[in-house]
N, C-alpha and C. Protein backbone atom coordinates (compact mmCIF):
# COMPACT_ATOMS: atom_id res chain seq x y z
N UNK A 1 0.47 -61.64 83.69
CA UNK A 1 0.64 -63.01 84.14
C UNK A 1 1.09 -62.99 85.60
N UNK A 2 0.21 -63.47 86.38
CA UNK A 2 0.72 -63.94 87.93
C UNK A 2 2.00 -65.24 87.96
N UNK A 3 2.89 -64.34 88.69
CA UNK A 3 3.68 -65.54 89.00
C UNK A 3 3.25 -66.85 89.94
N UNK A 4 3.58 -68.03 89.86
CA UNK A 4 3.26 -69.53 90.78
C UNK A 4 3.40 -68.79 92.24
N UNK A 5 4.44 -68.03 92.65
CA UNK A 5 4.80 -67.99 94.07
C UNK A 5 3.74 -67.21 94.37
N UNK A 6 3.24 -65.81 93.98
CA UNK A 6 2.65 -65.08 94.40
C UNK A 6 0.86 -65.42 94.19
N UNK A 7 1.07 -66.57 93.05
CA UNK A 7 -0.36 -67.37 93.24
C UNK A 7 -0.78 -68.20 94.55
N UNK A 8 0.56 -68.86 94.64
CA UNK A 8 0.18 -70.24 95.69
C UNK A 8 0.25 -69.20 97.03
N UNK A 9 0.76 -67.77 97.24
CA UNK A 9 0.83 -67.55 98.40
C UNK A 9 -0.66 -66.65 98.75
N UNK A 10 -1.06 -66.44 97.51
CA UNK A 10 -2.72 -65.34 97.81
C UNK A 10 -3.79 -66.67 97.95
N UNK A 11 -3.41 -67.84 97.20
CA UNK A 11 -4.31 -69.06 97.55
C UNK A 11 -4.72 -69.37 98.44
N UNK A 12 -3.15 -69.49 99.53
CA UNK A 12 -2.73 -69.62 100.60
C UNK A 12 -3.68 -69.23 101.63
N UNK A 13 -3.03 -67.43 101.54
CA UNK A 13 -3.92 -66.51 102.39
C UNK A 13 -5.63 -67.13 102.11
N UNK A 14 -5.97 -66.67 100.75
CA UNK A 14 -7.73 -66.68 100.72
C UNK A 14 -8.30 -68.09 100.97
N UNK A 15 -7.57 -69.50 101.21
CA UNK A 15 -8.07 -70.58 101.59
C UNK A 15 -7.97 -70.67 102.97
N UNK A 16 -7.14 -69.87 103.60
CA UNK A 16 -6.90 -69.87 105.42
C UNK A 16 -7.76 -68.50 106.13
N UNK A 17 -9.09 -68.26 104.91
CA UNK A 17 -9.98 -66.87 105.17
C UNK A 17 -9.35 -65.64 105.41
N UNK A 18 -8.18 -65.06 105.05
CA UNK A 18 -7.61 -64.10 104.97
C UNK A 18 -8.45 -63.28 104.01
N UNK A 19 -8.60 -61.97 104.58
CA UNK A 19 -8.92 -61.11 103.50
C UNK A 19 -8.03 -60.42 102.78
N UNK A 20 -8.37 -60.37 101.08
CA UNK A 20 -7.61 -60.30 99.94
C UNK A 20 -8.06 -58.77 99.68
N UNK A 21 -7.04 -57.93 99.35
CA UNK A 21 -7.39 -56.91 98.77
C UNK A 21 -7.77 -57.13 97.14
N UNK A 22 -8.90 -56.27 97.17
CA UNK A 22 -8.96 -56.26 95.13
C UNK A 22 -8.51 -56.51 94.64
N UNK A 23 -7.22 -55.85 94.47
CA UNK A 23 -6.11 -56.00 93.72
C UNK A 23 -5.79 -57.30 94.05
N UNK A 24 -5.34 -57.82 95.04
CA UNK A 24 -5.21 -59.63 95.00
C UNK A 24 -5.89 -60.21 94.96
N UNK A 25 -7.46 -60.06 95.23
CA UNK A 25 -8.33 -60.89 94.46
C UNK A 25 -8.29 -60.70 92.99
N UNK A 26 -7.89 -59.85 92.58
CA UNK A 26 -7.97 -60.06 91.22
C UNK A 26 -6.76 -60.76 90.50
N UNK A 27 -5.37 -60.62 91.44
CA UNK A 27 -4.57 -61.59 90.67
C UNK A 27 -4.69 -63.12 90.92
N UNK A 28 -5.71 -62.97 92.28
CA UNK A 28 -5.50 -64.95 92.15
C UNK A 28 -6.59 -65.30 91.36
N UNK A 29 -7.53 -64.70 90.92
CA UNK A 29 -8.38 -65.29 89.95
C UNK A 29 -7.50 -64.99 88.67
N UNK A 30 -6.52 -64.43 88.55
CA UNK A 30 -5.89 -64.09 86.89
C UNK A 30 -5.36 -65.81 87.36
N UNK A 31 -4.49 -65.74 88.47
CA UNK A 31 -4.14 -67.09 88.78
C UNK A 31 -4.63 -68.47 88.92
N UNK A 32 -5.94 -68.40 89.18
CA UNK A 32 -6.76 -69.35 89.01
C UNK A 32 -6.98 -69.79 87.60
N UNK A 33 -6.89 -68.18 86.93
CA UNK A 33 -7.62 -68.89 84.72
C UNK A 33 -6.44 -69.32 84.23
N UNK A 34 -5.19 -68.94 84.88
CA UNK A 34 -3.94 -69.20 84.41
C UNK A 34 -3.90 -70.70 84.97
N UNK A 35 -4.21 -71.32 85.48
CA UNK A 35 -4.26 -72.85 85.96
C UNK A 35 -5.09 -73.30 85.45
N UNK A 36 -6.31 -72.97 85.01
CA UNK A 36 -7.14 -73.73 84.94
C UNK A 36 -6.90 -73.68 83.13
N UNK A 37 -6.05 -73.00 82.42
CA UNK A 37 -5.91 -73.10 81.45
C UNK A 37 -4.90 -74.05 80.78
N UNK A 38 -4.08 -73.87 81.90
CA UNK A 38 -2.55 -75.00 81.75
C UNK A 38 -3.45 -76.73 81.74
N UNK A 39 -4.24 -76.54 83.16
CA UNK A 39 -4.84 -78.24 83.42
C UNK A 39 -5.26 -78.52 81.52
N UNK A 40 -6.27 -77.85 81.18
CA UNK A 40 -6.60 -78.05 79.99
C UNK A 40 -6.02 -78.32 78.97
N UNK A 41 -5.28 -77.52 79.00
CA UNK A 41 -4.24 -78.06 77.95
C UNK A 41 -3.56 -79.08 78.00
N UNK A 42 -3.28 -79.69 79.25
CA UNK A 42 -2.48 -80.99 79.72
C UNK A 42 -3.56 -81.91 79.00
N UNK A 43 -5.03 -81.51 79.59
CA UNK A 43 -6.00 -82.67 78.97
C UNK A 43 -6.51 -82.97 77.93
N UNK A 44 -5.96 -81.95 77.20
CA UNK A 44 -6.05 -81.69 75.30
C UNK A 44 -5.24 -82.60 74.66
N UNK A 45 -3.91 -83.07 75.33
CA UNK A 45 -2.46 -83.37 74.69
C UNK A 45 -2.70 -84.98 75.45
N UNK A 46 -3.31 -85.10 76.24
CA UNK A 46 -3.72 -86.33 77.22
C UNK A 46 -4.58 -87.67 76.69
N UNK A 47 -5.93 -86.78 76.27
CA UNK A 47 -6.91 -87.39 76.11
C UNK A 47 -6.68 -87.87 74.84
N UNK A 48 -6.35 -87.51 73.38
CA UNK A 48 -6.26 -88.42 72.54
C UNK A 48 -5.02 -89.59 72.22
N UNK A 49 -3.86 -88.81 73.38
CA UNK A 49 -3.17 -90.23 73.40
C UNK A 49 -3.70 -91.73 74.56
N UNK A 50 -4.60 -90.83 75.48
CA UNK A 50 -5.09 -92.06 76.24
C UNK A 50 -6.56 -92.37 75.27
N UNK A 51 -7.41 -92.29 73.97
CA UNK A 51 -7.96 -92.74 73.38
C UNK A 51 -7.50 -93.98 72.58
N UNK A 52 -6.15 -93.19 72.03
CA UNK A 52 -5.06 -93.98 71.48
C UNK A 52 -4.78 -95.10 71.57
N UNK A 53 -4.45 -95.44 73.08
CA UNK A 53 -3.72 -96.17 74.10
C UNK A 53 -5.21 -97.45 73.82
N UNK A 54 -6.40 -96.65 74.32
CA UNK A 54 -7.25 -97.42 74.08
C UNK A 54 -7.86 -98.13 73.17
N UNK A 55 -8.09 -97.48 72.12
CA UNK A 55 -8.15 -98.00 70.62
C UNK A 55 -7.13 -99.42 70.24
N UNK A 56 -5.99 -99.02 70.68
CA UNK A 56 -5.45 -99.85 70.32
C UNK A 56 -5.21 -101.43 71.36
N UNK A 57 -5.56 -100.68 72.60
CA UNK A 57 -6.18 -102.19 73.37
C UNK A 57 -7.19 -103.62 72.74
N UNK A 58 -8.08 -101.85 72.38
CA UNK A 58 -9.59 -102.86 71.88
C UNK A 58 -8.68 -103.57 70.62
N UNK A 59 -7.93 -103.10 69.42
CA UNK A 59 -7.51 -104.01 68.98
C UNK A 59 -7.16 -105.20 69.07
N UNK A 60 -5.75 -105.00 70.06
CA UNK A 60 -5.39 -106.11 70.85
C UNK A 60 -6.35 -107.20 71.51
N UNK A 61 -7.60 -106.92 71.79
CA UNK A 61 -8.53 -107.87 72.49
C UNK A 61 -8.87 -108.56 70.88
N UNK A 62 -9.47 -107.72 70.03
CA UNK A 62 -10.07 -108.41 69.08
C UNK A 62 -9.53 -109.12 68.60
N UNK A 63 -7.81 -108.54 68.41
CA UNK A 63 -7.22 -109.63 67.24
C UNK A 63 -6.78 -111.35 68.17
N UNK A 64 -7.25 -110.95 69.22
CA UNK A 64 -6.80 -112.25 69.92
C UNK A 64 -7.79 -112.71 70.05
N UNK A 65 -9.43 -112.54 70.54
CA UNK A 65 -10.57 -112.93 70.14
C UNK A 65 -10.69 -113.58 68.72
N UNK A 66 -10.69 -112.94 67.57
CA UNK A 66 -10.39 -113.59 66.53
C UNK A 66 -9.74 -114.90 66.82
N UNK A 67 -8.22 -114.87 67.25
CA UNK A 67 -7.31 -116.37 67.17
C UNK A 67 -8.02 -117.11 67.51
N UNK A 68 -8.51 -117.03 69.34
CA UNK A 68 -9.65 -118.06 69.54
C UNK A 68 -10.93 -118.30 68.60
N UNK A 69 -11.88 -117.61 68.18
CA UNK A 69 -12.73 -118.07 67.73
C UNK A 69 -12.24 -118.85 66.35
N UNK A 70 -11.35 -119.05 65.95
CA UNK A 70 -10.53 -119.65 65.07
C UNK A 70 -10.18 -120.97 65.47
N UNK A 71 -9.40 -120.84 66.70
CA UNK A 71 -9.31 -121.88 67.47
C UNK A 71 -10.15 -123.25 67.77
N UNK A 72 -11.04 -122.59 68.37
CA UNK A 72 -12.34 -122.70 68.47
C UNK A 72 -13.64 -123.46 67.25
N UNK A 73 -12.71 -122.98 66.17
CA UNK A 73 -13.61 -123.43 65.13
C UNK A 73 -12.94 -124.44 64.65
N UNK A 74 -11.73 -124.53 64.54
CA UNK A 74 -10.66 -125.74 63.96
C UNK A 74 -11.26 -127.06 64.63
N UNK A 75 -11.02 -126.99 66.30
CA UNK A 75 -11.33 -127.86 67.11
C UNK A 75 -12.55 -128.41 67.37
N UNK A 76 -13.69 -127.48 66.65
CA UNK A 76 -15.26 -128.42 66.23
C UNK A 76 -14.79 -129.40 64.80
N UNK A 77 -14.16 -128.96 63.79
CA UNK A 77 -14.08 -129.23 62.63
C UNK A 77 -13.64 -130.76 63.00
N UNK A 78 -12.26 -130.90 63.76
CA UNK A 78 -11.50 -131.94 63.90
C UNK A 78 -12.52 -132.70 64.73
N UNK A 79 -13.34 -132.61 65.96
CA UNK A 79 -14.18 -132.68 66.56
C UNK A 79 -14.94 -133.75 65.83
N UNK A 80 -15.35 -133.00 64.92
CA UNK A 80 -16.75 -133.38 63.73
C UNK A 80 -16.22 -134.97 63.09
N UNK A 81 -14.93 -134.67 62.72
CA UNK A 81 -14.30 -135.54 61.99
C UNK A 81 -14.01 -136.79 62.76
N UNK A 82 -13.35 -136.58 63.87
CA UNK A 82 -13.22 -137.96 64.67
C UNK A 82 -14.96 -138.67 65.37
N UNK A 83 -15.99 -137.75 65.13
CA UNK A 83 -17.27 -138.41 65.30
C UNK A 83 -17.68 -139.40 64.40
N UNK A 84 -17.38 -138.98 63.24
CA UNK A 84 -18.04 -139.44 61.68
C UNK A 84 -17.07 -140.46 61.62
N UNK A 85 -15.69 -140.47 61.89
CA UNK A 85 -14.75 -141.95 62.06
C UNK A 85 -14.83 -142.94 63.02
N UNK A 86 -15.68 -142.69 64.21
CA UNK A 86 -15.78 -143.28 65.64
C UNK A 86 -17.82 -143.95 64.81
N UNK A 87 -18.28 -143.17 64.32
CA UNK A 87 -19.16 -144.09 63.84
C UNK A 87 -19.04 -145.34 62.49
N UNK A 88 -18.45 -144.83 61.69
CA UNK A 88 -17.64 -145.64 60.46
C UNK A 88 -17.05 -146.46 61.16
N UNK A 89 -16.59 -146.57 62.35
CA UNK A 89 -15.54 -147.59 63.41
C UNK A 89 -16.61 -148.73 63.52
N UNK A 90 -17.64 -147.83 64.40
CA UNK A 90 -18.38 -148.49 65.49
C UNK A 90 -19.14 -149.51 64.39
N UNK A 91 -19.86 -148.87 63.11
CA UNK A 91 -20.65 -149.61 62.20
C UNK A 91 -19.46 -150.84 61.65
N UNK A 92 -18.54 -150.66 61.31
CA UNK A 92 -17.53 -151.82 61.12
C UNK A 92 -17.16 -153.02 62.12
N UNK A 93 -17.01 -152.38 62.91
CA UNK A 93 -17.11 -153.48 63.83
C UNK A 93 -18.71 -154.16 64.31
N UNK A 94 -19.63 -153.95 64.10
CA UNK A 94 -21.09 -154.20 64.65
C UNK A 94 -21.09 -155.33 62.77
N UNK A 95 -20.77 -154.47 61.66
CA UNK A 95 -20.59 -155.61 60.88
C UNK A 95 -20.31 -157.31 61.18
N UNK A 96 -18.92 -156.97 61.44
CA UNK A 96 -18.24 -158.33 62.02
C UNK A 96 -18.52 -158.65 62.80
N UNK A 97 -19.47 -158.28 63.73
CA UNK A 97 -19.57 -159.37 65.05
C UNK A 97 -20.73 -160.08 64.28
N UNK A 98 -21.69 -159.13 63.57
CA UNK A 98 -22.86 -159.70 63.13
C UNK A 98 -22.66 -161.27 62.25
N UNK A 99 -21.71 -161.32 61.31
CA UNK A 99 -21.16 -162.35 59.98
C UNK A 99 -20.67 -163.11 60.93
């Protein structure tokens, strides 16, 4: 196992074109799989709680979608109802003017 210091400092060197002996090319690539193994694992432990996170958004949208279209449906119903009374009105009164 490469230590962080002696990773970030052969990084260092081989990103500022220093030439790496073998032997340190070979520990910053041990150092490189050693990072690139940690990232992964971060994104192993990551990704199904940010699925999670999401899943349970989409819930949150639906179950409030639901309320409205509920909403939504009450307020045709009542809708409906004050039409069918506004004509029963209108025909009552068109009665009496008629007599």
């Amino acid at each position: 196992m490469v230590s962080t210091e002696l990773g970030l400092q052969l990084h260092d060197r081989a990103t500022r074109g220093q030439v790496l002996t073998a032997e340190e090319q070979v520990q910053l690539d041990r150092w490189y799989q050693q990072q690139d193994a940690a990232e992964a694992e971060l994104l192993e432990v990551s990704q199904p709680r940010l699925l999670n996170l999401e899943l349970q958004q989409v819930d949150q949208a639906v179950s409030h979608l639901a309320s409205v279209v509920q909403q939504i449906q009450q307020t045709t119903a009542e809708n409906r109802a004050i039409k069918q009374e506004i004509i029963l009105l209108q025909q009552q009164l068109l009665a009496t003017q008629s007599t």
